[in-house]
Protein backbone atom coordinates (compact mmCIF):
# COMPACT_ATOMS: atom_id res chain seq x y z
CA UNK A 1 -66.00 57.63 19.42
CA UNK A 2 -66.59 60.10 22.19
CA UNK A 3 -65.59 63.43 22.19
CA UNK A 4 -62.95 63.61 24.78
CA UNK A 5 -61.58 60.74 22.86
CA UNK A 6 -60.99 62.43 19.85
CA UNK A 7 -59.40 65.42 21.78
CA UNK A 8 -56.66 62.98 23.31
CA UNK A 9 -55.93 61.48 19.84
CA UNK A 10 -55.25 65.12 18.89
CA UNK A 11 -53.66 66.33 22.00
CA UNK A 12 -51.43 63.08 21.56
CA UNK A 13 -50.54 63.75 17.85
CA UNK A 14 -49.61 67.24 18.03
CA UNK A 15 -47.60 66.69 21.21
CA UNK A 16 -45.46 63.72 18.69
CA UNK A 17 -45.02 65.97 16.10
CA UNK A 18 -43.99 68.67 18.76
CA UNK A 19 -41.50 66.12 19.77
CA UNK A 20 -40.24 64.19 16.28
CA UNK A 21 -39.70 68.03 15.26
CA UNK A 22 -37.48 69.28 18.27
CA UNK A 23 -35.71 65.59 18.33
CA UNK A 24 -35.05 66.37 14.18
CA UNK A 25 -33.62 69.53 14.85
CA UNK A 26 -31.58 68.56 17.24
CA UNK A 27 -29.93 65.16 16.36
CA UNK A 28 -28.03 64.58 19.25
CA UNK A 29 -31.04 64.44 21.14
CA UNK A 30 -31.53 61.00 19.87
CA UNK A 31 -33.69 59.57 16.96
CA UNK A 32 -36.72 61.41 16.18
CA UNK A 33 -38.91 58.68 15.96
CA UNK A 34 -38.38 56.65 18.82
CA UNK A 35 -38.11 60.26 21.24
CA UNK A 36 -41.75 60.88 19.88
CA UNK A 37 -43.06 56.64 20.76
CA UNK A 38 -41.77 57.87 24.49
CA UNK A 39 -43.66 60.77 24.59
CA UNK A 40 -47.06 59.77 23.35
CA UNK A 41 -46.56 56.16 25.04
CA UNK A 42 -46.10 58.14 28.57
CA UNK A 43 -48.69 61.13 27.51
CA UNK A 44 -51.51 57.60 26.51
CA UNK A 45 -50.68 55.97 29.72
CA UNK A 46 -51.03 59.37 32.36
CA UNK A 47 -54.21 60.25 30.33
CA UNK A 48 -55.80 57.17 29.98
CA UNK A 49 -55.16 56.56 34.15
CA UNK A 50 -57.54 59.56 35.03
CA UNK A 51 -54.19 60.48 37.34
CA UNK A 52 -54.49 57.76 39.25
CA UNK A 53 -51.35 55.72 38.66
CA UNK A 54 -52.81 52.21 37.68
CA UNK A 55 -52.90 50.84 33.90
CA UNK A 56 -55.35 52.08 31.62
CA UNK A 57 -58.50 50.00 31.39
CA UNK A 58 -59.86 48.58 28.55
C-alpha cells in the first residue's frame, strides 16, 4: 500500500470512532453505528475525489 493510503485508512478510522463515540453518548442523535457508516462513507468519497466532485476511481 502507499503511504498516503495508510494515512486515510487512519484518518478515516479515528474520525468513526470520533463519531460512533459522540453518537453513543448522545442517543438521540441516532444509532451509533449507522451515524459513523455516514461519516466515513462521505469522508472516503471527498478524499478519494482529490476535491474534485466526481466518483472515486478505481
Amino acid at each position: 500500500m502507499d503511504d498516503p493510503l495508510d494515512l486515510r485508512v487512519l484518518v478515516l478510522l479515528l474520525l468513526g470512532g470520533c463519531t460512533v463515540y459522540i453518537a453513543y453518548q448522545h442517543p438521540q442523535v441516532g444509532v451509533a453505528a449507522l451515524v459513523a457508516v455516514g461519516v466515513v462513507t462521505a469522508a472516503y468519497m471527498l478524499l478519494s475525489t482529490g476535491g474534485s466532485g466526481g466518483p472515486p476511481t478505481p
